[in-house]
C-alpha atoms as a PDB file:
ATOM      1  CA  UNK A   1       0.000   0.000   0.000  1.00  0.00           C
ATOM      2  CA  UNK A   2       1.093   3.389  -0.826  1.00  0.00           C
ATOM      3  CA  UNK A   3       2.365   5.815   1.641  1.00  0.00           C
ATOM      4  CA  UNK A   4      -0.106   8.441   2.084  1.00  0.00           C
ATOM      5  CA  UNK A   5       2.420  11.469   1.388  1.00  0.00           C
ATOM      6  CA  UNK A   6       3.311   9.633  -2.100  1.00  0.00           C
ATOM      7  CA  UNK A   7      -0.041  10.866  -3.738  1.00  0.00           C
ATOM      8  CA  UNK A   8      -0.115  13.030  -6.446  1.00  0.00           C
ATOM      9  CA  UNK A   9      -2.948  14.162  -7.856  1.00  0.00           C
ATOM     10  CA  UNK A  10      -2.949  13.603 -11.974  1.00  0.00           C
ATOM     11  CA  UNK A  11      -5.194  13.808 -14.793  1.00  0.00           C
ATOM     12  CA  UNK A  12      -5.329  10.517 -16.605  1.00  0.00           C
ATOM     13  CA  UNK A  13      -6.752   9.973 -20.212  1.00  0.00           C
ATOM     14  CA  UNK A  14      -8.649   6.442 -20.218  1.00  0.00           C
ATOM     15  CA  UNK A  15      -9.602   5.839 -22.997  1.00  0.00           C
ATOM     16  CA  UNK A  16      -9.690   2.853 -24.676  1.00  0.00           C
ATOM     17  CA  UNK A  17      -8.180   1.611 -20.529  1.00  0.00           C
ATOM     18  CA  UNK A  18     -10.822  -1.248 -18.558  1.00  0.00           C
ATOM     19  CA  UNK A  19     -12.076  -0.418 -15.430  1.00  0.00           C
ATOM     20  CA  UNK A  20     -13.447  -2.877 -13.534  1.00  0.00           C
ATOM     21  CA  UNK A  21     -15.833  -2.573 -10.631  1.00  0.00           C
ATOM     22  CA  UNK A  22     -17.012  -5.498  -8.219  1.00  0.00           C
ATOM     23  CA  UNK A  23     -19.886  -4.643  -6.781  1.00  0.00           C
ATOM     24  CA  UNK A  24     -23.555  -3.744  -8.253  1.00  0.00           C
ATOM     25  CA  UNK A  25     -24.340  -1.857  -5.145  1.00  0.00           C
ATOM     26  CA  UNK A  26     -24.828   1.931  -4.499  1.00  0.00           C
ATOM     27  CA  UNK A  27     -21.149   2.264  -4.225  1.00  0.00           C
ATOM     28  CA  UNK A  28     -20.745   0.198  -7.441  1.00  0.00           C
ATOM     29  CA  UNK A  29     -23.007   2.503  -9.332  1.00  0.00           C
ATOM     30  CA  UNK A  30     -21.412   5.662  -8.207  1.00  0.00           C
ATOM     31  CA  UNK A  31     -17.725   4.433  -9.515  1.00  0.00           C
ATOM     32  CA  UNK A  32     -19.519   3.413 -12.351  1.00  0.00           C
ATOM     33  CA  UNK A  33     -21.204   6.411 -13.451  1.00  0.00           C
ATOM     34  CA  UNK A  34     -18.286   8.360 -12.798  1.00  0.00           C
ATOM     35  CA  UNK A  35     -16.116   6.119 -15.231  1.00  0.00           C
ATOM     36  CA  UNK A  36     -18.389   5.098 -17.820  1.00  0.00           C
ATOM     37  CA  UNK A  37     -18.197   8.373 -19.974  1.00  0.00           C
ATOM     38  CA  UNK A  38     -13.979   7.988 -20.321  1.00  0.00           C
ATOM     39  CA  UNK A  39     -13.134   4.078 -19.865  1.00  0.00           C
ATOM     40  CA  UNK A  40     -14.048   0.417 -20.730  1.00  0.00           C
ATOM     41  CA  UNK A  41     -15.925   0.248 -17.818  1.00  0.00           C
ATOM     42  CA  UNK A  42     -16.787  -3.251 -16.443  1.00  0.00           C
ATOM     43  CA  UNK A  43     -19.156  -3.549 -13.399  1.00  0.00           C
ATOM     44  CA  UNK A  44     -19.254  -7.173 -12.121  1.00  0.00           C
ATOM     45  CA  UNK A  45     -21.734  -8.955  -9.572  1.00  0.00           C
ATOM     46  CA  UNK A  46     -24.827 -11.302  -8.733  1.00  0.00           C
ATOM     47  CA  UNK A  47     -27.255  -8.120  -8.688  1.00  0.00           C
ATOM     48  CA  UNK A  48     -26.901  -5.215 -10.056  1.00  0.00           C
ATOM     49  CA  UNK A  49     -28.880  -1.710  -8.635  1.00  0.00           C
ATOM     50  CA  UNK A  50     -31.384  -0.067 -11.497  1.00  0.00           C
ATOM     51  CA  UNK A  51     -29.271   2.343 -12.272  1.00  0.00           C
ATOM     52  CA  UNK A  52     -26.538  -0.469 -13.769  1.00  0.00           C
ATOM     53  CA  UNK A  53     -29.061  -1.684 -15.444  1.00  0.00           C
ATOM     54  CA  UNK A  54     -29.853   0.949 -17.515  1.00  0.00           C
ATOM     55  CA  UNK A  55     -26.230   2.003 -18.118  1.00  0.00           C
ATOM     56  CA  UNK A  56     -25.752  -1.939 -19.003  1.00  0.00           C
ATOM     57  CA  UNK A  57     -28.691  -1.752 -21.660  1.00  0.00           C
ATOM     58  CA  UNK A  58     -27.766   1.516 -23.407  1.00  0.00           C
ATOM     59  CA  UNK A  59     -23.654  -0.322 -23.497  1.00  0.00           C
ATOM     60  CA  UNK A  60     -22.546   2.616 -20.734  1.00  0.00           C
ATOM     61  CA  UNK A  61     -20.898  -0.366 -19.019  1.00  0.00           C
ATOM     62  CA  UNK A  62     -20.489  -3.653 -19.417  1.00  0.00           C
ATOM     63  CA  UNK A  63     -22.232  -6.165 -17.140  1.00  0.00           C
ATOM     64  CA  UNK A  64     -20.591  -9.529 -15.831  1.00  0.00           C
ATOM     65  CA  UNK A  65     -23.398 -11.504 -13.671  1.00  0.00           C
ATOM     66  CA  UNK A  66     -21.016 -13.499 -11.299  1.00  0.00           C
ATOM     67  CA  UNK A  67     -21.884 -15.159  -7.744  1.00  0.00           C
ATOM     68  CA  UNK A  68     -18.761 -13.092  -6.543  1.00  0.00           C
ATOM     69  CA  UNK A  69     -18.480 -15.344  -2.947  1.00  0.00           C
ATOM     70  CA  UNK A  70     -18.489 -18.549  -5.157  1.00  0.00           C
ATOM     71  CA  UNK A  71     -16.089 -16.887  -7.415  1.00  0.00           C
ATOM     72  CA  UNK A  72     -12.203 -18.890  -7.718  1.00  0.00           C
ATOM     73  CA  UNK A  73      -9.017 -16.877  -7.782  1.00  0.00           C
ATOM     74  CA  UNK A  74      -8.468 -18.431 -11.287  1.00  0.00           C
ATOM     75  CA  UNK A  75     -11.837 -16.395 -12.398  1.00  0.00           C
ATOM     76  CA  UNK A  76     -11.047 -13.240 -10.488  1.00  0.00           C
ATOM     77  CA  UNK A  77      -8.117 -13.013 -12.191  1.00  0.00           C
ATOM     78  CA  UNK A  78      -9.478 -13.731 -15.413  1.00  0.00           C
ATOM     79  CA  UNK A  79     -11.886 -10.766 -15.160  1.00  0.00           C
ATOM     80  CA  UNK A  80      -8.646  -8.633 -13.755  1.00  0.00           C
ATOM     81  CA  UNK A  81      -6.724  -9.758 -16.711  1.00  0.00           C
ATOM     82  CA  UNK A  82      -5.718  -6.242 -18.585  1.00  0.00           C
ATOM     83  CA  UNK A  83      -7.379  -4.314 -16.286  1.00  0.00           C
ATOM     84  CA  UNK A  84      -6.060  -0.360 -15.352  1.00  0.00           C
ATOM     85  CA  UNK A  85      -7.593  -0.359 -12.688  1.00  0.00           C
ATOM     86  CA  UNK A  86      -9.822  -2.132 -10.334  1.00  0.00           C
ATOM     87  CA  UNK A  87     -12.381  -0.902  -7.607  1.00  0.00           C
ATOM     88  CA  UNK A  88     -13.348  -3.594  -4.933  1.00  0.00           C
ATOM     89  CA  UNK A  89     -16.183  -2.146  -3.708  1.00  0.00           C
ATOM     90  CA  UNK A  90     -18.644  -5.134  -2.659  1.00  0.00           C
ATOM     91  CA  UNK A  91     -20.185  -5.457   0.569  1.00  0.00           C
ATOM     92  CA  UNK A  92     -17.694  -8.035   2.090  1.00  0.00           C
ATOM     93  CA  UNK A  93     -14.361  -6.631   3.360  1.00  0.00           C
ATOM     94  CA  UNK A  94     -13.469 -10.102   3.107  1.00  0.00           C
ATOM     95  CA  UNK A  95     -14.071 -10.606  -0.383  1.00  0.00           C
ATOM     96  CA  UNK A  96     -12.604  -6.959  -0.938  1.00  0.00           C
ATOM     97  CA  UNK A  97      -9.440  -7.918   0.179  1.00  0.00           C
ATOM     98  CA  UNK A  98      -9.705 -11.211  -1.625  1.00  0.00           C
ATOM     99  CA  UNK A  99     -10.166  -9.435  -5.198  1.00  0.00           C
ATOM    100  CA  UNK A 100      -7.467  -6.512  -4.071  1.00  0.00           C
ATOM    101  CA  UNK A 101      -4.492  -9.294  -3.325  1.00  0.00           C
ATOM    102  CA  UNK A 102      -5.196 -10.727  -6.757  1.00  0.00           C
ATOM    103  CA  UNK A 103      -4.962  -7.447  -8.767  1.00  0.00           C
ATOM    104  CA  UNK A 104      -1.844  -6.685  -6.376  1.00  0.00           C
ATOM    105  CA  UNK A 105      -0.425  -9.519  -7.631  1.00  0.00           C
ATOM    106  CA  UNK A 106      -0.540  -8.387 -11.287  1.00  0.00           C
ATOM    107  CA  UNK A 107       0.771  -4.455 -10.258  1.00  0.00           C
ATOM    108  CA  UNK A 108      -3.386  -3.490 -11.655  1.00  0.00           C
ATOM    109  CA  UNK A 109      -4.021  -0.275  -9.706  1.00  0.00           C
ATOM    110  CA  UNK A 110      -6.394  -0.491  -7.147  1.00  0.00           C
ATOM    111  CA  UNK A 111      -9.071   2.477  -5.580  1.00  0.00           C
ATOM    112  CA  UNK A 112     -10.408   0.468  -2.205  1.00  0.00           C
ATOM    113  CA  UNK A 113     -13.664   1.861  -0.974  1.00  0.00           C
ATOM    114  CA  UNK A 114     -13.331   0.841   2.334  1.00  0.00           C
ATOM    115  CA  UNK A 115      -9.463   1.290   2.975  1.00  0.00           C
ATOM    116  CA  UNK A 116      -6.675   3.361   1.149  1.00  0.00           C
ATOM    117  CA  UNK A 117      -5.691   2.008  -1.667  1.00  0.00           C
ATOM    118  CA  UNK A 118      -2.976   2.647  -4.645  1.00  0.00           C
ATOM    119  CA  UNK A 119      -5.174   4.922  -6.285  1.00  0.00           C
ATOM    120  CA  UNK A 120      -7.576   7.591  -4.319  1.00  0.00           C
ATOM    121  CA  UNK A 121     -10.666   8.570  -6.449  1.00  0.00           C
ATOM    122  CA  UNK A 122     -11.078  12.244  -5.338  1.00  0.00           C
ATOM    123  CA  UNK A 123     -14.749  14.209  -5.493  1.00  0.00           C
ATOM    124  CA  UNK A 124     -15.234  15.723  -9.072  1.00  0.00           C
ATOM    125  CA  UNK A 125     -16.288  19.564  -9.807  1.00  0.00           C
ATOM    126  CA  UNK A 126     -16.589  19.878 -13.504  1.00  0.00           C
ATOM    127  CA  UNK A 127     -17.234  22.961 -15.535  1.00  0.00           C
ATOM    128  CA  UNK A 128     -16.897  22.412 -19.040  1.00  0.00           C
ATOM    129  CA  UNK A 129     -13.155  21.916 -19.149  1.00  0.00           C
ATOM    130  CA  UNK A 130     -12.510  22.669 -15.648  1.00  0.00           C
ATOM    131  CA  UNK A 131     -11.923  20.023 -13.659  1.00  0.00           C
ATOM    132  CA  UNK A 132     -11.443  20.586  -9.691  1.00  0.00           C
ATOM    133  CA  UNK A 133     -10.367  16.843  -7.687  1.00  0.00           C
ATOM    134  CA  UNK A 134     -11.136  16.693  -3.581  1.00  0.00           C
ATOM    135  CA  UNK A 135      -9.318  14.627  -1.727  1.00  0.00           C
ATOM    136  CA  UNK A 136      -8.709  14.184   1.888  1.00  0.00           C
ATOM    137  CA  UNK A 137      -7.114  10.801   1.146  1.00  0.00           C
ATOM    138  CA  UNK A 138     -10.261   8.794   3.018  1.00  0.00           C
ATOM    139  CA  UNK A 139      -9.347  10.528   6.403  1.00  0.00           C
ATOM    140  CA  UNK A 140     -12.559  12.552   5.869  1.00  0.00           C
ATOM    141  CA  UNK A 141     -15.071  12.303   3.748  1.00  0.00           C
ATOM    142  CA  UNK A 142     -17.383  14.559   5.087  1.00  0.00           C
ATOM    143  CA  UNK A 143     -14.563  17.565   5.098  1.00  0.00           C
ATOM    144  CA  UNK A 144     -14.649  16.773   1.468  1.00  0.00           C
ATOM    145  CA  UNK A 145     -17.761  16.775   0.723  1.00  0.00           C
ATOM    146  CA  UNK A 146     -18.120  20.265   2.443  1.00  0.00           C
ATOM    147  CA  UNK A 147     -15.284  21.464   0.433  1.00  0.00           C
ATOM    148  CA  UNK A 148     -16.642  20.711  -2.396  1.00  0.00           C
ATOM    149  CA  UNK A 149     -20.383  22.280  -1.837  1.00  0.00           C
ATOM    150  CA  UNK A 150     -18.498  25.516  -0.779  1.00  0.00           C
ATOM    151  CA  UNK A 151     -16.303  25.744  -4.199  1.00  0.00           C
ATOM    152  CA  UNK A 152     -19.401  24.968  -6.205  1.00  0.00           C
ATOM    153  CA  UNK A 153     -20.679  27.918  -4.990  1.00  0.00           C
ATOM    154  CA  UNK A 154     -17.944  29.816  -6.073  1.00  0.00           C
ATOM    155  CA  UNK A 155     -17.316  28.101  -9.186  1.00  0.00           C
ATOM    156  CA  UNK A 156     -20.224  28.516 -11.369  1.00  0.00           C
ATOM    157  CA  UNK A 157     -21.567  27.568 -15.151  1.00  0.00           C
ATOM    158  CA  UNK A 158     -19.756  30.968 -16.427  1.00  0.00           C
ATOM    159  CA  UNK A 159     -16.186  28.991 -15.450  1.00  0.00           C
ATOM    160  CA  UNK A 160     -16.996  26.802 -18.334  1.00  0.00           C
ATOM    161  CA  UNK A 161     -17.769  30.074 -20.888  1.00  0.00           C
ATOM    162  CA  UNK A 162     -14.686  31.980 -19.853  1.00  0.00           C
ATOM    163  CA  UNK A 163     -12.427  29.068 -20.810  1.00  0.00           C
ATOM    164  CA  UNK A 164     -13.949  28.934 -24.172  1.00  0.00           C
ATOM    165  CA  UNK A 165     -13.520  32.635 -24.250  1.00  0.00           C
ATOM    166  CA  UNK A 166      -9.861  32.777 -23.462  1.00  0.00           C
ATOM    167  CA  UNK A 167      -9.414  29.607 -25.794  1.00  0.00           C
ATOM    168  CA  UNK A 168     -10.998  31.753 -28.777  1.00  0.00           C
ATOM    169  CA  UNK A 169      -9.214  35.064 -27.353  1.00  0.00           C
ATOM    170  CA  UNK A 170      -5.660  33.699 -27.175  1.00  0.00           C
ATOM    171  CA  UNK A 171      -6.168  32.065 -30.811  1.00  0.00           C
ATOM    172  CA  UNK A 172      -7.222  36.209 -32.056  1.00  0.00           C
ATOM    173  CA  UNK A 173      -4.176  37.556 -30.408  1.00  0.00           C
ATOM    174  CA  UNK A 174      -1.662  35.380 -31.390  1.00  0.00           C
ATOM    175  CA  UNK A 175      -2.801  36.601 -34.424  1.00  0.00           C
ATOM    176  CA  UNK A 176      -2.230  40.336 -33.883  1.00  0.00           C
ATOM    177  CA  UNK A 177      -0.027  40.585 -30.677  1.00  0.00           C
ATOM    178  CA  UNK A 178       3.334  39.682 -31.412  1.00  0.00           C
ATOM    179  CA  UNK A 179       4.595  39.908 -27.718  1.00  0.00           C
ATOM    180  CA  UNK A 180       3.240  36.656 -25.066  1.00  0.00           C
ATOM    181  CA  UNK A 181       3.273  39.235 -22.203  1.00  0.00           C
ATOM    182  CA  UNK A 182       1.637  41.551 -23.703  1.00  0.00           C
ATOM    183  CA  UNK A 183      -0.870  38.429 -24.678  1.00  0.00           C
ATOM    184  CA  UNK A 184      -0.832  37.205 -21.320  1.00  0.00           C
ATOM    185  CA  UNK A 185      -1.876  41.019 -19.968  1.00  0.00           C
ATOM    186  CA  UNK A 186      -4.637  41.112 -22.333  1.00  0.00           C
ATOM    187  CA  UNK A 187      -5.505  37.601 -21.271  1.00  0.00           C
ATOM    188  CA  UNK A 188      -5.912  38.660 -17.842  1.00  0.00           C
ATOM    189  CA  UNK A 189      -7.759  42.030 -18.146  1.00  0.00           C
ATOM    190  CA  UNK A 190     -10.712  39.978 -19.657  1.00  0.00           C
ATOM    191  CA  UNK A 191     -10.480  37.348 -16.649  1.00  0.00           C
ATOM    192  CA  UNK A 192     -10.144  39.764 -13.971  1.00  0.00           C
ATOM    193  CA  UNK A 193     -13.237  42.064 -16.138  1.00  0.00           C
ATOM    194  CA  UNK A 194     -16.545  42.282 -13.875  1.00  0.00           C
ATOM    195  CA  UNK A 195     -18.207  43.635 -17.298  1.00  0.00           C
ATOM    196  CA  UNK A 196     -17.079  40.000 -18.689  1.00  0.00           C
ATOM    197  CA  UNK A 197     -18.379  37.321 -15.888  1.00  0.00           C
ATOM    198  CA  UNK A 198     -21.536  39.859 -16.005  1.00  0.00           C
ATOM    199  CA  UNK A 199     -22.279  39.684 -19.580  1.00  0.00           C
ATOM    200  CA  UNK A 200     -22.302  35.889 -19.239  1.00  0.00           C
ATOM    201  CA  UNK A 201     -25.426  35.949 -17.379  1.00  0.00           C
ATOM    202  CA  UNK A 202     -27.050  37.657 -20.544  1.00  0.00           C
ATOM    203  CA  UNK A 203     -25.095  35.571 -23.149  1.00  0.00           C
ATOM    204  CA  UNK A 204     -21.816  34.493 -24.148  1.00  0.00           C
ATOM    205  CA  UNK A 205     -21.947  36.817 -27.255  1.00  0.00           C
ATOM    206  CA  UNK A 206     -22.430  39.652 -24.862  1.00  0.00           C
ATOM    207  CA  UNK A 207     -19.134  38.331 -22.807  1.00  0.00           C
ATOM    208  CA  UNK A 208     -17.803  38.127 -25.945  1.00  0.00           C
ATOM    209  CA  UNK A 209     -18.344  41.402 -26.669  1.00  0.00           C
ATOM    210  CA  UNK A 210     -16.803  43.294 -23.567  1.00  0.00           C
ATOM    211  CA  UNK A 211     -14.037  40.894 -23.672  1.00  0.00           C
ATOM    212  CA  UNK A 212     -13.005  42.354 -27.466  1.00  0.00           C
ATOM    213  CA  UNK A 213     -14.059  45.758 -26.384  1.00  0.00           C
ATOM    214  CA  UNK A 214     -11.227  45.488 -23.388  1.00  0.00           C
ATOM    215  CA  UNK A 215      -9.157  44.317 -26.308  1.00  0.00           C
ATOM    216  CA  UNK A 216      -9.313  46.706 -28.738  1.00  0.00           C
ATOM    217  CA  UNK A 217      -9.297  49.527 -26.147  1.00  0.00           C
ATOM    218  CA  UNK A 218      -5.276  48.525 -25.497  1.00  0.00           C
ATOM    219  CA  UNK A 219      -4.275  48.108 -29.214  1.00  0.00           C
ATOM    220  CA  UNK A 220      -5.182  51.336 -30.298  1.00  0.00           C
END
């Protein structure tokens, strides 16, 4: 098991990686959902809650029925085979451990819902293409869960408009401002604009709009 000061928090592009989950549970379908739009995700159990189902039937996920207890090593570690990573998260510690030694074995990264494992899965904020990972490395979930109901409140839809906005800004000035300071001052006179984050509660195209005026205002 990892030391706890050895995290790091990353960002991680799964595609085309299997995930697989043991456990159709509430726990199971959380993991699941959270996975399903970026991985292979594989959710394996006897039972599976209604909202597995319905990812299972429109091919969200992919689901293995298995008696899990009755399960062998040999066919836990046939499902594990090629695996990323692997999320024990059925209602037996017992079996958890079981199906966490046999991914160990094969160096398959391992999120344990019910101890720490290799990999921590934090709490997910996303705004378009912000994305803001919690963590208190499973010594408190509640702290982060109020952490992350207090920076939703300050993070807001118009996060996801301004990065568009600075996306399409920064391709207009590299086309007319030779100098990256100067680029990056311009850059931040829009973010730090009031007028901007305001228009965005009228439209983007009004955002838009002050953010060009700011612009054009230090070229001339």
């Amino acid at each position: 098991m990892a030391e706890t000061n050895n995290f790091l928090p990353l960002m991680l592009d799964l595609s085309g990686r299997k995930i697989v989950i043991f456990g159709g549970g509430s726990v199971g379908e959380r993991k699941a959902e959270l996975f399903c739009g970026c991985a292979d995700t594989v959710v394996v159990s006897l039972d599976f809650s209604e909202k597995l189902q319905e990812l299972g039937a429109s091919g969200q996920v992919r689901l293995l029925r298995l008696d899990l207890a009755a399960a062998t090593d040999s066919e836990l570690g046939e499902i594990i085979s090629g695996a990323f990573l692997v999320i024990p998260a059925t209602s037996s510690s017992e079996l958890n451990r079981k199906i966490t030694d046999i991914a160990g074995e094969s160096d398959i990264l391992i999120n344990q819902v019910d101890a720490l494992g290799s990999v921590v899965i934090p709490s997910v904020i996303k705004r378009g293409d912000l994305v803001i990972g919690i963590s208190t490395l499973g010594h408190s979930p509640a702290v982060s869960k109020y952490t992350r109901r207090q920076i939703e409140g300050v993070i807001t839809p118009a996060y996801s408009d301004m990065i568009r906005l600075q996306d399409e800004l920064r391709t207009y000035l590299k086309l007319h401002v030779k100098e990256q300071r100067k680029r990056k001052a311009l850059l931040w006179k829009v973010l730090e604009s009031e007028g901007v984050w305001n228009g965005f509660s009228e439209s983007y195209e009004k955002a838009a709009e002050n953010a060009y005026a700011i612009i054009s205002d230090k070229l001339e």
